[in-house]
Protein backbone atom coordinates (compact mmCIF):
# COMPACT_ATOMS: atom_id res chain seq x y z
CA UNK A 1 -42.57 -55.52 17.74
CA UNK A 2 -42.87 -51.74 18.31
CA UNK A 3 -39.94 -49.87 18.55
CA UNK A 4 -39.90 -47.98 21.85
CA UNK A 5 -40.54 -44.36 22.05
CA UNK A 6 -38.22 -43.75 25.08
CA UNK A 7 -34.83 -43.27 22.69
CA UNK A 8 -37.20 -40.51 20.38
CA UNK A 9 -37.69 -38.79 23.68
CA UNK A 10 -33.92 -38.59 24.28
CA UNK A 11 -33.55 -37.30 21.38
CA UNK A 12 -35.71 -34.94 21.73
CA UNK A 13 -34.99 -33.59 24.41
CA UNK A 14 -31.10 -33.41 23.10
CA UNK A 15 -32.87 -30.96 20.24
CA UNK A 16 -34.79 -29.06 22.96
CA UNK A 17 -31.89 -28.07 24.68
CA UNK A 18 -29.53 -27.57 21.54
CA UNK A 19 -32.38 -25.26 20.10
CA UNK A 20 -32.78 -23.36 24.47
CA UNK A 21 -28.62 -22.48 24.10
CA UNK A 22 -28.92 -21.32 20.31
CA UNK A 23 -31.60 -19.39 21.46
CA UNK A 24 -29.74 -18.21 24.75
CA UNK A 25 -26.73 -17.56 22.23
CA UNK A 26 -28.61 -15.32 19.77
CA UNK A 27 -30.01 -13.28 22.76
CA UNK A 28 -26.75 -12.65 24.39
CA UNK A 29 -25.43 -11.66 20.62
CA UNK A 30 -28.45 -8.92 20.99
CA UNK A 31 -27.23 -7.71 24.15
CA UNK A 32 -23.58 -7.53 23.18
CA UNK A 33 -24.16 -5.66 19.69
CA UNK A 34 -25.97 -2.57 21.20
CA UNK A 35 -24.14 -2.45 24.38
CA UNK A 36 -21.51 0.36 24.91
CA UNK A 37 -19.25 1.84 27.44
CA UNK A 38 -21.10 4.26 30.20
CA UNK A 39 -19.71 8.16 30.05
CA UNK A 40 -17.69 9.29 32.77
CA UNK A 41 -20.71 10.63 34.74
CA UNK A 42 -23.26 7.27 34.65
CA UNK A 43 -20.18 5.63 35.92
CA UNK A 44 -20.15 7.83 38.80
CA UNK A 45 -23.50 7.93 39.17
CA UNK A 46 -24.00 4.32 39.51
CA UNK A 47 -20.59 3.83 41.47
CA UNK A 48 -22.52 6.40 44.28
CA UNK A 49 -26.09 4.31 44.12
CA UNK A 50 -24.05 1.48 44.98
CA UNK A 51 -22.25 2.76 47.65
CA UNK A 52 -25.13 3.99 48.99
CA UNK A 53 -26.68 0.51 49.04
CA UNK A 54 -24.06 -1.50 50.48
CA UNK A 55 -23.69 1.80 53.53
CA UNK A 56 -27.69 1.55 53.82
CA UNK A 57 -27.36 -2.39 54.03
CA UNK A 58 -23.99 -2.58 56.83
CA UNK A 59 -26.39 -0.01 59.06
CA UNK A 60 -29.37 -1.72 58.56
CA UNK A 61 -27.51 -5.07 59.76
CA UNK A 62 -25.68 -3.22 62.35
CA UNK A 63 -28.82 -2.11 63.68
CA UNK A 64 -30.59 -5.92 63.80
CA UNK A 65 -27.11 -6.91 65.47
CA UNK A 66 -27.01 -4.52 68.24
CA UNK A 67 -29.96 -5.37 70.01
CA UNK A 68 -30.21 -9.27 69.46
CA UNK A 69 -26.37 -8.83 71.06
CA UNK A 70 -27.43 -6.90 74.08
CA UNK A 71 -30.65 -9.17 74.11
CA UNK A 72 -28.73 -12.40 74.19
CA UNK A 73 -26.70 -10.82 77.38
CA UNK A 74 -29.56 -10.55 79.09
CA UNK A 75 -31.32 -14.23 78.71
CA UNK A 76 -27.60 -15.40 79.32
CA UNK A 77 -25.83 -13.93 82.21
C-alpha cells in the first residue's frame, strides 16, 4: 500500500514557514544594522508632520460631526 502524501505535506508546510520567519529574521537583521538615531532636527521635523496630521484629522472629523449633529436634530425633534 502507498504511503499517503498528506503527512509530506505537513511537513512541508512546517519547512515553508520555518524557511518565511528565517527569512523575516534576516530582513529585520537588515533593517536593524543600518538603522541609526534621527538628529535633533528630523526629530522635530517629523514630531511637527505629525502633529499636523492628527490637528488636520480632529478638524476634519469635527467638521463631518457638526452637521450630521445638527442634521439628526432636525429629523428628530
Amino acid at each position: 500500500m502507498a504511503e499517503p502524501k498528506k503527512n509530506n505535506s505537513n511537513e512541508d508546510k512546517k519547512i515553508d514557514k520555518i524557511e518565511s520567519i528565517k527569512t523575516f529574521l534576516n530582513q529585520c537583521k537588515r533593517v536593524l544594522m543600518i538603522l541609526r538615531r534621527p538628529t535633533r532636527e528630523e526629530f522635530l521635523n517629523i514630531s511637527k508632520v505629525t502633529g499636523l496630521g492628527i490637528c488636520f484629522l480632529g478638524l476634519l472629523g469635527y467638521i463631518i460631526h457638526v452637521p450630521i449633529t445638527y442634521l439628526k436634530g432636525l429629523i428628530k425633534p
